[in-house]
C-alpha atoms as a PDB file:
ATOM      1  CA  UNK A   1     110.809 111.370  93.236  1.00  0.00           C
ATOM      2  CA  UNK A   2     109.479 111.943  89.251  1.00  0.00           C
ATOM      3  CA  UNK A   3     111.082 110.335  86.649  1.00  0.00           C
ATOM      4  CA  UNK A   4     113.504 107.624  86.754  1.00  0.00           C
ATOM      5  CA  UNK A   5     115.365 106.837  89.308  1.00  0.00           C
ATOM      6  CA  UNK A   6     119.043 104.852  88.550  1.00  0.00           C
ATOM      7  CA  UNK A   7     119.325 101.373  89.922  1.00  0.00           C
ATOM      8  CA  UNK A   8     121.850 101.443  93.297  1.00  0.00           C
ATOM      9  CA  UNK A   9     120.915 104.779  94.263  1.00  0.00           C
ATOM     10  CA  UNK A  10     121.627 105.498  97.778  1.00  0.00           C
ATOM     11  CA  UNK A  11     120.704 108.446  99.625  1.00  0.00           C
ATOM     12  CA  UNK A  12     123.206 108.052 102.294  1.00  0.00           C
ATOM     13  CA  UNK A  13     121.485 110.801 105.113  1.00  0.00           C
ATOM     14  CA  UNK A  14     118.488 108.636 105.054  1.00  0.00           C
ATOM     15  CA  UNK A  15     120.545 105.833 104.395  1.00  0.00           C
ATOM     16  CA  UNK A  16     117.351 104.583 102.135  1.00  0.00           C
ATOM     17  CA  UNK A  17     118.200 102.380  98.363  1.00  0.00           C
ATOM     18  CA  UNK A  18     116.118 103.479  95.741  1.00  0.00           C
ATOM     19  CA  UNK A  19     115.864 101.166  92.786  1.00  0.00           C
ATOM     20  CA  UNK A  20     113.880 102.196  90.323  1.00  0.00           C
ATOM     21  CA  UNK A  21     112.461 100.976  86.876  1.00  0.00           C
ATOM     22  CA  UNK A  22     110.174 102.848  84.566  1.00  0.00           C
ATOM     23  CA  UNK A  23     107.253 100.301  85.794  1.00  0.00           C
ATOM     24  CA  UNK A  24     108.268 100.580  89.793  1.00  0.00           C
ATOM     25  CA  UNK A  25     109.941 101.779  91.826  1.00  0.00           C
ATOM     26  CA  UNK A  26     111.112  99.856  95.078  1.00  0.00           C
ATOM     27  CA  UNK A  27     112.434 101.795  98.205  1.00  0.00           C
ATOM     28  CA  UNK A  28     114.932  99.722 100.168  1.00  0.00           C
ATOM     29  CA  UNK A  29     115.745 100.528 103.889  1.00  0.00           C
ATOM     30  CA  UNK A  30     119.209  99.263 105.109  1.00  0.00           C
ATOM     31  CA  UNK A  31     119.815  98.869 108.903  1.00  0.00           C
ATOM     32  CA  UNK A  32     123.079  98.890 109.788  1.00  0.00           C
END
């Protein structure tokens, strides 16, 4: 994903967190 991505993002089909700064970006993998 370019550019930033907003902090708490959730992509809910991939059920993946995505929280981004302008230095890194960490994506977060929830299991339910």
């Amino acid at each position: 994903m370019p550019g930033v991505v907003e902090t708490g993002l959730f992509i809910g089909m991939t059920d993946m967190a995505y929280i981004g700064t302008p230095n890194n970006v960490r994506v977060i993998q929830r299991t339910r």
